[in-house]
N, C-alpha and C. Protein backbone atom coordinates (compact mmCIF):
# COMPACT_ATOMS: atom_id res chain seq x y z
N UNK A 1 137.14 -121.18 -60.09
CA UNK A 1 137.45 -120.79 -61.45
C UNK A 1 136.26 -120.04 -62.02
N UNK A 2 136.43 -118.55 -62.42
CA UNK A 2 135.56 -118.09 -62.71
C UNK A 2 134.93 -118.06 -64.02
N UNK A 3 133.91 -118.78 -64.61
CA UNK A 3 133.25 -119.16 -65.88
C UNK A 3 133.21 -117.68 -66.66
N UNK A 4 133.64 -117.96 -67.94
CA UNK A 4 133.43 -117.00 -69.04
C UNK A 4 131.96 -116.50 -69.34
N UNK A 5 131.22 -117.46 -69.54
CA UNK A 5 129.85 -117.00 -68.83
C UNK A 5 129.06 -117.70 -68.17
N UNK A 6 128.52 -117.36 -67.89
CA UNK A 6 127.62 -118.02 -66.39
C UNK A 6 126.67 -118.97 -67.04
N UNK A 7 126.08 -119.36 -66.17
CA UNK A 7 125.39 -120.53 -66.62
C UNK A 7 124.58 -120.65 -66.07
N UNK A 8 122.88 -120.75 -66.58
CA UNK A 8 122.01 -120.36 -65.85
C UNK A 8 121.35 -121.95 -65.64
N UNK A 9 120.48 -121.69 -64.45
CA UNK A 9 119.66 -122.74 -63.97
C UNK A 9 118.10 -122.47 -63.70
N UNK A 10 117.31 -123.70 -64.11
CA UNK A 10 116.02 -123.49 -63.38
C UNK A 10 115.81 -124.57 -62.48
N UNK A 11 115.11 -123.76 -61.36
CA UNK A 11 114.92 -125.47 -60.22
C UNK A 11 113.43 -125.44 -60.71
N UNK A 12 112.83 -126.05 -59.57
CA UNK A 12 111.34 -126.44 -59.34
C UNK A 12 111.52 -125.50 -58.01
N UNK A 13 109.57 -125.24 -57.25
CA UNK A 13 109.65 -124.11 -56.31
C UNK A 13 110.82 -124.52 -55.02
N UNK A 14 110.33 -125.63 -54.91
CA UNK A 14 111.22 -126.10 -53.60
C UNK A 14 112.26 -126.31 -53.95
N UNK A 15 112.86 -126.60 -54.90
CA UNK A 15 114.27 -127.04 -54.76
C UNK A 15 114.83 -125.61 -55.37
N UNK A 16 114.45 -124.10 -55.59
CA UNK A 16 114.83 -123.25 -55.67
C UNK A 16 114.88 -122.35 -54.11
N UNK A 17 114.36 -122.67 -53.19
CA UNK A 17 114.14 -122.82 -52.24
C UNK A 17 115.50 -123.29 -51.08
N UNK A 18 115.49 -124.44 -50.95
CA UNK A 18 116.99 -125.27 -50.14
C UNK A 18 117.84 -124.58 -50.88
N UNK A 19 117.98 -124.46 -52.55
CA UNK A 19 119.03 -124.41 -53.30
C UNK A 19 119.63 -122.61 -52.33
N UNK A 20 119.07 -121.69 -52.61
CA UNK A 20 118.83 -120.39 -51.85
C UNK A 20 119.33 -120.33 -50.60
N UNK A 21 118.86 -121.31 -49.80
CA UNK A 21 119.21 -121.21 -48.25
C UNK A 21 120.89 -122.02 -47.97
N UNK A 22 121.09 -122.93 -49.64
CA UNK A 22 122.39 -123.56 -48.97
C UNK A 22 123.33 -122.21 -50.04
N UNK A 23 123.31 -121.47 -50.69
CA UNK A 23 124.57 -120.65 -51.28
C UNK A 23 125.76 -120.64 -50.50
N UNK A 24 125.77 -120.35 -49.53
CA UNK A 24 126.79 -119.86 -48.67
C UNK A 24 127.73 -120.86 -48.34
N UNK A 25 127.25 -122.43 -48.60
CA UNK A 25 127.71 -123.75 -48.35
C UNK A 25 128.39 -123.99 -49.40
N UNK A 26 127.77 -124.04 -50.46
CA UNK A 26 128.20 -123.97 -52.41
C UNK A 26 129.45 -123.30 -52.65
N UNK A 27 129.02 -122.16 -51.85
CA UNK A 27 130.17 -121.21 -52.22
C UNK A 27 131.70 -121.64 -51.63
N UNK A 28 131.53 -122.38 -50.54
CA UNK A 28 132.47 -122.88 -49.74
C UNK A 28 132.88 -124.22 -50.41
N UNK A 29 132.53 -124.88 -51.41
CA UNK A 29 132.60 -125.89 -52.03
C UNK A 29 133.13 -125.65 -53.34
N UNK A 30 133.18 -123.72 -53.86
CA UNK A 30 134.28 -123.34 -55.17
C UNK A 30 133.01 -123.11 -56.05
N UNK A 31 131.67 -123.39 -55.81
CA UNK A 31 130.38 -123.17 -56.60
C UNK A 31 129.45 -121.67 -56.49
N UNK A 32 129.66 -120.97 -57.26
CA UNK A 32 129.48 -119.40 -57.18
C UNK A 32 128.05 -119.56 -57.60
N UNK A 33 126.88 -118.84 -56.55
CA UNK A 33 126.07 -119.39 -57.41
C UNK A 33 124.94 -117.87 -56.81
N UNK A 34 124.10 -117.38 -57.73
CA UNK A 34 123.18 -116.15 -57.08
C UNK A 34 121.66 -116.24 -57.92
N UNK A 35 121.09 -115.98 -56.87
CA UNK A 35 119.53 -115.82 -57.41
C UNK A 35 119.48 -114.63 -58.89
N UNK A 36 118.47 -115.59 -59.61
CA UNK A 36 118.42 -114.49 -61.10
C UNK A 36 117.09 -113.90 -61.24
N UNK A 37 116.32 -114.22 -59.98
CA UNK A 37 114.90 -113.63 -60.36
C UNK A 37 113.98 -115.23 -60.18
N UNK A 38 113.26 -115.29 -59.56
CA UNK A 38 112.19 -116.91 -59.97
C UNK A 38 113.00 -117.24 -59.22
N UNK A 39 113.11 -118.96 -59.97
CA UNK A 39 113.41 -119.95 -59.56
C UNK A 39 114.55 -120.37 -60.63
N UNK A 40 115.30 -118.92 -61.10
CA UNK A 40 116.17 -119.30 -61.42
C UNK A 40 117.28 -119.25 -60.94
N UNK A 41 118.77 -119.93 -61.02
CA UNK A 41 120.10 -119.04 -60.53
C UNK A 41 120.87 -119.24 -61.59
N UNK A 42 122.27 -118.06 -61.49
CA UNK A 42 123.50 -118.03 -62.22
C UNK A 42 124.60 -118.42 -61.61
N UNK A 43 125.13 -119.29 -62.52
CA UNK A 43 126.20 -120.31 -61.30
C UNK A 43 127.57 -119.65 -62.30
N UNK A 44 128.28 -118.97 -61.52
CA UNK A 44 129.42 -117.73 -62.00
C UNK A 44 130.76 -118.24 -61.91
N UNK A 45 130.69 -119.32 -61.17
CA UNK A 45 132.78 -119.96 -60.63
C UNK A 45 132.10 -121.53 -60.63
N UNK A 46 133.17 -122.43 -60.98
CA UNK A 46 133.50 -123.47 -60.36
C UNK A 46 134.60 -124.04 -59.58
N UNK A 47 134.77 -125.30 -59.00
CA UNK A 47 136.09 -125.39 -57.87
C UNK A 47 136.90 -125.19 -59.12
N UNK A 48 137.89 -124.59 -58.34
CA UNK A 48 139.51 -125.23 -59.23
C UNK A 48 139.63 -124.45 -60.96
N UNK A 49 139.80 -125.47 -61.72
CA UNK A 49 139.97 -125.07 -63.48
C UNK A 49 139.05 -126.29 -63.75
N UNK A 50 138.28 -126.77 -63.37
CA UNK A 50 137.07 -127.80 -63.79
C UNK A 50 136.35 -127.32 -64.54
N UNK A 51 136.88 -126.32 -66.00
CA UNK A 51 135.83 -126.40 -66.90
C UNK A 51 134.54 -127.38 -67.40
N UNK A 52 135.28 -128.99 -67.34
CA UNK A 52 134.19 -129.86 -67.97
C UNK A 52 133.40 -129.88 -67.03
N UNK A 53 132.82 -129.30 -65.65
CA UNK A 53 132.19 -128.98 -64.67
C UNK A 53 130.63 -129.02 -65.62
N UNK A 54 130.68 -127.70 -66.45
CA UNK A 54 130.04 -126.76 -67.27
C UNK A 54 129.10 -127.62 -67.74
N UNK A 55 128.74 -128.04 -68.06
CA UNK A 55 128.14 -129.58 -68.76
C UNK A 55 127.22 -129.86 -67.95
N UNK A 56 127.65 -130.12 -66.61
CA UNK A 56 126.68 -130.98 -65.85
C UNK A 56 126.55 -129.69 -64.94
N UNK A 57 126.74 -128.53 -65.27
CA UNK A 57 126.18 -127.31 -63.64
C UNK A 57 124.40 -127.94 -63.74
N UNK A 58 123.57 -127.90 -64.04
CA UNK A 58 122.23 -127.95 -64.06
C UNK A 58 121.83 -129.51 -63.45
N UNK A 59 122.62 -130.73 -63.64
CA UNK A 59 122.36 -131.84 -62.72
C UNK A 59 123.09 -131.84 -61.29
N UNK A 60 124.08 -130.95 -61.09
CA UNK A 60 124.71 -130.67 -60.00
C UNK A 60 124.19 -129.99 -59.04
N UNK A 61 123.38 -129.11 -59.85
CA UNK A 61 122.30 -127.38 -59.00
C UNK A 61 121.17 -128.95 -58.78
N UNK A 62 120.52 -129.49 -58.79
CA UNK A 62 119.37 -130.43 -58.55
C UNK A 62 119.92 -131.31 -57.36
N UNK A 63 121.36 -131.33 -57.68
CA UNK A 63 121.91 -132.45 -56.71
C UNK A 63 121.73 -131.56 -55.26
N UNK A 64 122.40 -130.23 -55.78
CA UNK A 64 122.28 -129.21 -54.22
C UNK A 64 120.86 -129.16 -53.86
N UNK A 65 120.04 -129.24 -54.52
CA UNK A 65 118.82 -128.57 -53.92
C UNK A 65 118.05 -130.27 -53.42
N UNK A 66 118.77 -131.29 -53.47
CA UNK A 66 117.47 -132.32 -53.31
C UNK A 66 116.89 -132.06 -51.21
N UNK A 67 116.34 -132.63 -51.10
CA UNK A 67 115.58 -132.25 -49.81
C UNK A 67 115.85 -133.58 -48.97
N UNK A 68 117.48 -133.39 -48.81
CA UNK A 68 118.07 -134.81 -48.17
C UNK A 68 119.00 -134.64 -47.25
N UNK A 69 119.25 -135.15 -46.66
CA UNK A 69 120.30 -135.40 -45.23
C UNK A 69 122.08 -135.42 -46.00
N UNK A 70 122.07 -136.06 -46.83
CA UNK A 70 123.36 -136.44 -47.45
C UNK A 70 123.45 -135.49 -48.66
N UNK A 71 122.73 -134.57 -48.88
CA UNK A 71 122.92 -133.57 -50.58
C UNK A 71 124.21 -133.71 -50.67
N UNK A 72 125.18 -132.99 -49.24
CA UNK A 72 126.10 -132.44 -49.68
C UNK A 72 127.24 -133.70 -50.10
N UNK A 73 126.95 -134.66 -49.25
CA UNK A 73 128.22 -135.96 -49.68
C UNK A 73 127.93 -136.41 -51.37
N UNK A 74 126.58 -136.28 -51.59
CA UNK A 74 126.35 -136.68 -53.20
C UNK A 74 126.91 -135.92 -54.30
N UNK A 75 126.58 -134.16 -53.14
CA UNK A 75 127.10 -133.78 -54.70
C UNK A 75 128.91 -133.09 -54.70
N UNK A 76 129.39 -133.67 -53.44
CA UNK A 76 130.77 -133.84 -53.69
C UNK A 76 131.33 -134.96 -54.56
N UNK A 77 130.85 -135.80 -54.10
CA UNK A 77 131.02 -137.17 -55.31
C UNK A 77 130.97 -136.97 -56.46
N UNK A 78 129.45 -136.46 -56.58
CA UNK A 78 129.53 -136.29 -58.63
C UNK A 78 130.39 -135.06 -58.87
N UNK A 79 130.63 -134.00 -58.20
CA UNK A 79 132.13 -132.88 -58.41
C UNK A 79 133.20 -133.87 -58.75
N UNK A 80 133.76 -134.68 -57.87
CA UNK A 80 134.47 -135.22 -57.82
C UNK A 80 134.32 -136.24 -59.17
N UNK A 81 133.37 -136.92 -59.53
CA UNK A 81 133.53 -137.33 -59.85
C UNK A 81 133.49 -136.68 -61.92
N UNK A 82 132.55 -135.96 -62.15
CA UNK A 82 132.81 -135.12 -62.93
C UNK A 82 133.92 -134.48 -63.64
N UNK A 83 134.84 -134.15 -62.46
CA UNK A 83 135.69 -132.77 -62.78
C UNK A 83 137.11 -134.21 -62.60
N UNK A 84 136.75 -135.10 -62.93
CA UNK A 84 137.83 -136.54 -62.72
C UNK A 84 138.63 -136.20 -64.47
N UNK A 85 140.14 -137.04 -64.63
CA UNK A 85 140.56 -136.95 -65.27
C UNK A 85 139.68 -138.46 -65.73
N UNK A 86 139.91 -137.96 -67.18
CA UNK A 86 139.26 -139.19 -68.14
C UNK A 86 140.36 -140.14 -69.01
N UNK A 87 139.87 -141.77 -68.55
CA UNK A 87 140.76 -142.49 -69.42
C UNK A 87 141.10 -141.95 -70.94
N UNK A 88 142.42 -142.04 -71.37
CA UNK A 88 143.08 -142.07 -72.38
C UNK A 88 143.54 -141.06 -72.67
N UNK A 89 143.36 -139.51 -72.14
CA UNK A 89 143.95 -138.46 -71.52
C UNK A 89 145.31 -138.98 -71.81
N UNK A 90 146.02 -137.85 -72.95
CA UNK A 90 147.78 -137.94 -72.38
C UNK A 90 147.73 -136.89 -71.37
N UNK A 91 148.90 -137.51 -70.45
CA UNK A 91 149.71 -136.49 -70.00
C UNK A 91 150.86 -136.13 -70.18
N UNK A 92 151.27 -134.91 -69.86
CA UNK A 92 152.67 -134.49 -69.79
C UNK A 92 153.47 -135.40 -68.36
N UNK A 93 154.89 -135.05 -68.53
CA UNK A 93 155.41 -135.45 -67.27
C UNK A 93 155.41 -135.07 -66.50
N UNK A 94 154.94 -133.58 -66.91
CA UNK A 94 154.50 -132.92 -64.93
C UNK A 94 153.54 -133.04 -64.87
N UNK A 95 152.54 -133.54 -65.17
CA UNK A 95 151.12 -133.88 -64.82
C UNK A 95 151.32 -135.21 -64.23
N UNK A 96 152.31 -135.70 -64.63
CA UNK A 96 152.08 -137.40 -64.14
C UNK A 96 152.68 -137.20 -62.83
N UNK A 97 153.38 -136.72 -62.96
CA UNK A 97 154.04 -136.68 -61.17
C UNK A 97 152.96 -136.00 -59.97
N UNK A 98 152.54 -135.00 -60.82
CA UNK A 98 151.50 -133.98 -59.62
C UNK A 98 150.11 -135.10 -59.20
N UNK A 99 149.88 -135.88 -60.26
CA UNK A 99 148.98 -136.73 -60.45
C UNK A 99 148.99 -138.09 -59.05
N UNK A 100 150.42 -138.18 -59.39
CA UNK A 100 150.77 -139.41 -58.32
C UNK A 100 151.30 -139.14 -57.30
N UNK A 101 151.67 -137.85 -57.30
CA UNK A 101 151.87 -137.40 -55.71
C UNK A 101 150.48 -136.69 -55.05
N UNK A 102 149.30 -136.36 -55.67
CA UNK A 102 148.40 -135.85 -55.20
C UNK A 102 147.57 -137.37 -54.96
N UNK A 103 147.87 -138.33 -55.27
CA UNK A 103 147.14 -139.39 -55.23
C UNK A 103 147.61 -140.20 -53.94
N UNK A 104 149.05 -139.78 -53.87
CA UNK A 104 149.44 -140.77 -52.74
C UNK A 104 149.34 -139.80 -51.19
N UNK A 105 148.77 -138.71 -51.32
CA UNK A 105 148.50 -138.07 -50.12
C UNK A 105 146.91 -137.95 -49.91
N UNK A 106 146.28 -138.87 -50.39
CA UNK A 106 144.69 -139.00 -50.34
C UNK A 106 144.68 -140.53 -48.99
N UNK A 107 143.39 -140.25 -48.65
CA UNK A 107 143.21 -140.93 -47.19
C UNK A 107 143.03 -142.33 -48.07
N UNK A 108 142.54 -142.63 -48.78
CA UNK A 108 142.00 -143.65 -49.74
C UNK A 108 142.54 -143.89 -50.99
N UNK A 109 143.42 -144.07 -51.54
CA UNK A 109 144.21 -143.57 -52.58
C UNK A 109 143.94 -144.93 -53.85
N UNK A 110 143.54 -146.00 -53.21
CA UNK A 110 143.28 -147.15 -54.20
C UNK A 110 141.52 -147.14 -54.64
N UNK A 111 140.85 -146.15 -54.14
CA UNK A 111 139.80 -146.34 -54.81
C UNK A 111 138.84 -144.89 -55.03
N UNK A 112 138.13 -144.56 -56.10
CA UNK A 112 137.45 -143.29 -56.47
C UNK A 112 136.21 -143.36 -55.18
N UNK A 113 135.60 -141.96 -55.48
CA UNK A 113 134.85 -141.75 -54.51
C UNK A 113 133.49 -142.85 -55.12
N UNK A 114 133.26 -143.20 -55.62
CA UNK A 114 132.25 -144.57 -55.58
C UNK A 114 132.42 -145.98 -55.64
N UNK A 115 133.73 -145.97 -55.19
CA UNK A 115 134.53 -147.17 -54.79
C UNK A 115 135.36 -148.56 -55.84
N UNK A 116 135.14 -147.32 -57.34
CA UNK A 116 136.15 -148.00 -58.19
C UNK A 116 137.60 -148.34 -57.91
N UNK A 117 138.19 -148.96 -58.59
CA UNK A 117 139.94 -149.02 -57.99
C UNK A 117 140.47 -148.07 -59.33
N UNK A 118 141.60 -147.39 -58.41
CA UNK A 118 142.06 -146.43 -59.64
C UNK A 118 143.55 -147.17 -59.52
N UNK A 119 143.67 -148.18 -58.48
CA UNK A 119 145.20 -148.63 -58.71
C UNK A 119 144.80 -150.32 -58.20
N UNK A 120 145.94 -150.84 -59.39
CA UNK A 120 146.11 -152.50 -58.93
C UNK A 120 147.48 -153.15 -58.75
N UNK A 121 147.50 -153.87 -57.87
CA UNK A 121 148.68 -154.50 -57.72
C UNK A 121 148.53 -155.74 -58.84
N UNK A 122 149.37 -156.11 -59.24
CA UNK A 122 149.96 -157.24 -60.25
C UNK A 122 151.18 -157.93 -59.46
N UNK A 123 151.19 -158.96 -59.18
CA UNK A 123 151.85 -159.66 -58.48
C UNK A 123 153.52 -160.20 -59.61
N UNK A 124 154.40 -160.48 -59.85
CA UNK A 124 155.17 -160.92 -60.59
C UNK A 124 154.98 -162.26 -60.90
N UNK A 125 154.35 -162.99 -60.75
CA UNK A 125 154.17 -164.16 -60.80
C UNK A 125 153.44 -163.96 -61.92
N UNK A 126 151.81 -163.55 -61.21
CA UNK A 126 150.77 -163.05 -62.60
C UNK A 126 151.32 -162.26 -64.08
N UNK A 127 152.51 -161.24 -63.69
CA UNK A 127 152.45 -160.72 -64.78
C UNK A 127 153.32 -162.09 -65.45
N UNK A 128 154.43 -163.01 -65.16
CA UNK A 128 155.28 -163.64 -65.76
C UNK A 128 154.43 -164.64 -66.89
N UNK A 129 153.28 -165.19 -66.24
CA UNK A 129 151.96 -166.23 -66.27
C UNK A 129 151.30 -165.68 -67.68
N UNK A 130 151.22 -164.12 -67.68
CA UNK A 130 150.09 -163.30 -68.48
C UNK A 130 151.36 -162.90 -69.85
N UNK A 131 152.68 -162.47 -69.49
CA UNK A 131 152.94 -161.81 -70.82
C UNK A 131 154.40 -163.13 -71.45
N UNK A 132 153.96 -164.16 -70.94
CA UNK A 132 155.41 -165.66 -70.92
C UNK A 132 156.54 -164.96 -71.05
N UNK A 133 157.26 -164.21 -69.50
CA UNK A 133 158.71 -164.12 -69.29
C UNK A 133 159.27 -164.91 -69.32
């Protein structure tokens, strides 16, 4: 999704550095991102329509650049977890369906990528117990 305007970043030397050598990875991840001169960059797209992305591009650009074995699983997580729909959100009814059919074709579907539960079973017993059927 290409940002209305870009959004600039400053690293530190080294982490402007990794950040530089991984673009091409970023970019493959929906993260548009180009050197501005220094140790700065302009981050131009995000994945998808993840506007609320926008917010956190500058803790996300730190997440790419840390000088670690796992960058990239971390900073899929906080994407993921970021660009997440937020409790109390209405939806429409086609959102609810795309919602629960995109949910039930996930490898993991009962829990977020940091291992919250996004679904619970309630047994009939419990609910009879909890609301006196």
């Amino acid at each position: 999704h290409l940002l209305l305007e870009p959004v600039m970043v400053e690293l530190k030397r080294h982490e402007a550095e990794l950040f530089e050598q991984r673009l091409p990875m970023l970019r493959g991840m929906g993260l548009e991102c180009e050197r501005f001169g220094g140790r700065s960059f302009l981050i131009r797209s995000v994945p998808g329509g993840e506007e609320q992305l926008v917010e956190h591009l500058p803790e996300l650009a730190h997440l790419a650049a840390e000088d670690s074995n796992d960058w990239q699983d971390r900073l899929l997580i906080a994407l993921a977890c970021r660009s997440a729909m937020r409790r109390g959100r209405v939806l429409g009814m086609d959102e609810q369906r795309s919602l629960i059919t995109t949910l039930a074709a996930t490898s993991a579907p009962a829990v977020c990528p940091h291992g919250s539960p996004i679904l619970l079973h309630y047994s009939r017993a419990f609910l009879i117990d909890k609301f006196d059927w």
